[in-house]
Protein backbone atom coordinates (compact mmCIF):
# COMPACT_ATOMS: atom_id res chain seq x y z
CA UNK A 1 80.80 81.44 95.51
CA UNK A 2 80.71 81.09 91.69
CA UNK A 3 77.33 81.32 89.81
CA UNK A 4 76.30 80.26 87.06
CA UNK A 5 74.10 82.53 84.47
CA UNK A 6 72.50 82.30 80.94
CA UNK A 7 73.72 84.33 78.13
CA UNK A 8 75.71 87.78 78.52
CA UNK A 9 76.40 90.09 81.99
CA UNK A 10 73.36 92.31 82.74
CA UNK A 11 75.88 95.28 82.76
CA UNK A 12 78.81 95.62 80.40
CA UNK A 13 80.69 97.95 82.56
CA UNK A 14 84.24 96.52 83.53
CA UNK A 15 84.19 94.71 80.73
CA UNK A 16 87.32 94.60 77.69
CA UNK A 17 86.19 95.02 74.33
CA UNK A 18 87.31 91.58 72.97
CA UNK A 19 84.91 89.52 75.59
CA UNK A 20 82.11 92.29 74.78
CA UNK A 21 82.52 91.02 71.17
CA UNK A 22 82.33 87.57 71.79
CA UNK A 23 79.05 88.00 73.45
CA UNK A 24 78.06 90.11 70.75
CA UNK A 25 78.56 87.84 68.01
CA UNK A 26 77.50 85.00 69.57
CA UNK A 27 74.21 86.62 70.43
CA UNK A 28 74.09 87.55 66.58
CA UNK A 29 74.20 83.94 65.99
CA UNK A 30 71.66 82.98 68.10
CA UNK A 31 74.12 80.29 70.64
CA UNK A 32 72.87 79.72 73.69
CA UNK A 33 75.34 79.85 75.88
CA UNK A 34 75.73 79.41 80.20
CA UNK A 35 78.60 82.12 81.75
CA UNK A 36 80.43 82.54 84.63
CA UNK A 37 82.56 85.28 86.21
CA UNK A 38 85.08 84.33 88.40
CA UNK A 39 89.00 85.25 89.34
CA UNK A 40 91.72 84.39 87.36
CA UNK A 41 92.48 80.85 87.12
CA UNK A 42 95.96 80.16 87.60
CA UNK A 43 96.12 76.62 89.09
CA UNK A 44 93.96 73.42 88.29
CA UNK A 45 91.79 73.42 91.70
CA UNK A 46 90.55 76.64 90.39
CA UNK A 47 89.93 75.19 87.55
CA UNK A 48 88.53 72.39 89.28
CA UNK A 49 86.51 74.98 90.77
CA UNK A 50 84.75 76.24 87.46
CA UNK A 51 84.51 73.38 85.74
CA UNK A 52 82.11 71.95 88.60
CA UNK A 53 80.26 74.81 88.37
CA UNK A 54 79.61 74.78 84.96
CA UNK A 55 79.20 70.95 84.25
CA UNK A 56 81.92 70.72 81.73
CA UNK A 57 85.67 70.09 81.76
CA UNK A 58 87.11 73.62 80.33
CA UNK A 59 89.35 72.91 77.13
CA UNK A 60 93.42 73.08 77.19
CA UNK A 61 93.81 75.34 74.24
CA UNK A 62 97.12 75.39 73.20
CA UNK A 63 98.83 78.18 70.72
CA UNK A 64 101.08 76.92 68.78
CA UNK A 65 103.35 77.58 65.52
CA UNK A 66 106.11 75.66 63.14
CA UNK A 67 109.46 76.78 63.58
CA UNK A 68 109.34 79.60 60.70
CA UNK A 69 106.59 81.30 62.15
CA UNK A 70 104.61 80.34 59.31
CA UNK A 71 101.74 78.38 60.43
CA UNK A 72 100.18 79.10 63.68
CA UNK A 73 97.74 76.44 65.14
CA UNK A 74 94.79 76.02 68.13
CA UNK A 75 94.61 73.23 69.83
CA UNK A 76 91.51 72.18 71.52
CA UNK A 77 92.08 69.07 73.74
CA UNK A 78 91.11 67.80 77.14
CA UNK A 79 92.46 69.09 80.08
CA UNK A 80 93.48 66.08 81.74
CA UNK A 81 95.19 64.50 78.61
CA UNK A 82 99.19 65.62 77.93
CA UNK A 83 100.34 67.68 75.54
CA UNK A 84 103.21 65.38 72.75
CA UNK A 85 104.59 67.68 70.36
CA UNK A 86 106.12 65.10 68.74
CA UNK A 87 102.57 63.25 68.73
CA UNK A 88 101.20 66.21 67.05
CA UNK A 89 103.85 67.03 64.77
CA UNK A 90 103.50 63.54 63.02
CA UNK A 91 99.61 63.89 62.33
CA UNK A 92 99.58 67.56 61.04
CA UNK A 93 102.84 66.92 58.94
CA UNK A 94 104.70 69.75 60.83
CA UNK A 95 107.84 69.63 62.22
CA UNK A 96 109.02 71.53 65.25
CA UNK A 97 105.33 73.13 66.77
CA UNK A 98 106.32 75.57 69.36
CA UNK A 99 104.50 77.43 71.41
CA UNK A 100 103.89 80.65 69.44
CA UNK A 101 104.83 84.32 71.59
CA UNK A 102 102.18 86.09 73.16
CA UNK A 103 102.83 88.84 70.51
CA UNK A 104 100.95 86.21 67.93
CA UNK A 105 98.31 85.40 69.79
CA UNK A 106 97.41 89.20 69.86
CA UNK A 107 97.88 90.05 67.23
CA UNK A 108 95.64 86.89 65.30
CA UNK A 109 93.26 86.12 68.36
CA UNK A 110 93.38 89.38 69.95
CA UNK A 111 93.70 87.07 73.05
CA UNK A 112 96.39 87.23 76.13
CA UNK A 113 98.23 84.06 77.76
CA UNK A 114 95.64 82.65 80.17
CA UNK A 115 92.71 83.45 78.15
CA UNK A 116 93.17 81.12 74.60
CA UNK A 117 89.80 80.29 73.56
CA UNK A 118 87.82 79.01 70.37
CA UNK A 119 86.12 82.48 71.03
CA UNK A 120 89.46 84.32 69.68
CA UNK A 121 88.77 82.50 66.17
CA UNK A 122 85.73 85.30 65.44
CA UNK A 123 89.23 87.89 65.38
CA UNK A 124 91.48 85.73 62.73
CA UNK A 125 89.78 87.40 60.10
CA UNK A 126 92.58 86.20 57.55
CA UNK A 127 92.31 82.73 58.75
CA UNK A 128 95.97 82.59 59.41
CA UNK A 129 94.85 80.01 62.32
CA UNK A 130 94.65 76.36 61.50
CA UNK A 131 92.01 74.67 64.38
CA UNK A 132 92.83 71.47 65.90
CA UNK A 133 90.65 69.57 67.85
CA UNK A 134 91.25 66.07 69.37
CA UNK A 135 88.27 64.06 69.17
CA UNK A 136 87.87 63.62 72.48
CA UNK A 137 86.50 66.65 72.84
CA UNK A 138 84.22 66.47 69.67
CA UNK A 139 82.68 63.61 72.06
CA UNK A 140 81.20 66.00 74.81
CA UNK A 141 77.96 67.25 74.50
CA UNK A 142 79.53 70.67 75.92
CA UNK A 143 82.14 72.64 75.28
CA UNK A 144 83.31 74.77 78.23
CA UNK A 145 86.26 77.98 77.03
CA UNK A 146 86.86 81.72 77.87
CA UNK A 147 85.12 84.36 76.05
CA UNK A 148 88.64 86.09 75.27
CA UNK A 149 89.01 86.83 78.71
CA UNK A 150 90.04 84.18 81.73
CA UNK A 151 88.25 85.71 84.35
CA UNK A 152 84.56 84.66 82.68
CA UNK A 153 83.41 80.98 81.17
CA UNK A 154 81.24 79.81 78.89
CA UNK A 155 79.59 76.39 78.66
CA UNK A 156 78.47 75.74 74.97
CA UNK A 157 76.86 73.26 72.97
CA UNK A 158 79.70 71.10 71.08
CA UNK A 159 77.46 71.13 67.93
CA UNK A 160 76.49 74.75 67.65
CA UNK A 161 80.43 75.76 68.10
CA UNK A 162 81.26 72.91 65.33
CA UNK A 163 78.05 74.11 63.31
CA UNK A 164 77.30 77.64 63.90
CA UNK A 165 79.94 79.87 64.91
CA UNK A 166 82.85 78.09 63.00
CA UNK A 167 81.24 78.14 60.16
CA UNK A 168 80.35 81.67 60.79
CA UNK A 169 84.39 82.17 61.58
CA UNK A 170 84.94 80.67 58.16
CA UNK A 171 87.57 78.34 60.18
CA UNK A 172 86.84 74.74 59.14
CA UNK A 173 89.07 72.27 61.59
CA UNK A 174 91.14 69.25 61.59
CA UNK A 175 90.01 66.16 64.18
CA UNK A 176 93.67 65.05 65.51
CA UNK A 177 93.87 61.98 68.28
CA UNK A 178 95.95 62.61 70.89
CA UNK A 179 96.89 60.07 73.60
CA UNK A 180 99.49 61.84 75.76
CA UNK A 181 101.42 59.14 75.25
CA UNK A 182 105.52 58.82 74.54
């Protein structure tokens, strides 16, 4: 059974690094935040699954990059909607997004596949990582993600991500609207 908990683990032990930071610096900024530890998510009832138990849908957070490798982009958008490159591509003025390589997403989030997260935004201290968000999920009162990890959750306020800890990132964001159309 999956519980549900306010603010950071009691005990850090068993815990990487990069989700002991994003408590950390959240703490630092004074978010309230609810958490929940759970397995690995690798299919949508799990997801299901943790999104009932924390009261929010969990964001699709996509990685992505232009062809060149020179611009590198996170997507925030609601699970249930469908990703359109194409649909993308025409309001950011990019051609050819891509998923970027896991490589990347180290290396600027110091996040793995499985975990992508707002969270990993507190690592791109060069701000080489343009944030997307589809308003959709502006909307929500709540923000569910992983704390660079995918076996914990976080529910947030919308407002104090949008407020506090991007502008604490120093990542400002772009509102895109995404239908999942063709």
């Amino acid at each position: 059974m999956i519980k549900l908990y306010e603010g950071r683990p009691e005990t850090m032990e068993g815990r990487l690094p990069r989700e002991k930071r994003t408590y950390d610096f959240l703490d630092r900024l004074g978010i309230r935040y609810l958490r929940t530890d759970h397995e690995r998510a690798d299919n949508m009832e799990a997801c299901n699954q943790i999104d009932a138990v924390l009261g929010v849908i969990i964001c699709k957070n996509l990685f992505l990059c232009n062809r060149q490798k020179t611009a590198f982009y996170l997507l925030m958008m609601p699970g249930d909607k469908k990703f359109k490159t194409k649909e993308l591509s025409g309001q950011i003025h990019s051609a050819r997004l891509s998923f970027a390589d896991p490589e990347d997403m180290l290396k600027y989030l110091d996040i793995e596949p499985g975990a992508v997260s707002i969270m990993g935004l507190m690592n791109d201290r060069e701000h080489r990582v343009h944030l997307l968000i589809d308003e959709d999920v502006l909307k929500g009162e709540f923000i569910g993600c992983h704390p660079c990890v995918c076996t914990s959750s976080l529910k947030i306020r919308t407002e104090d991500v949008i407020n506090v800890f991007l502008q604490a990132t120093g990542h400002p964001y772009e509102t895109v609207s995404l239908t999942g159309e063709d």
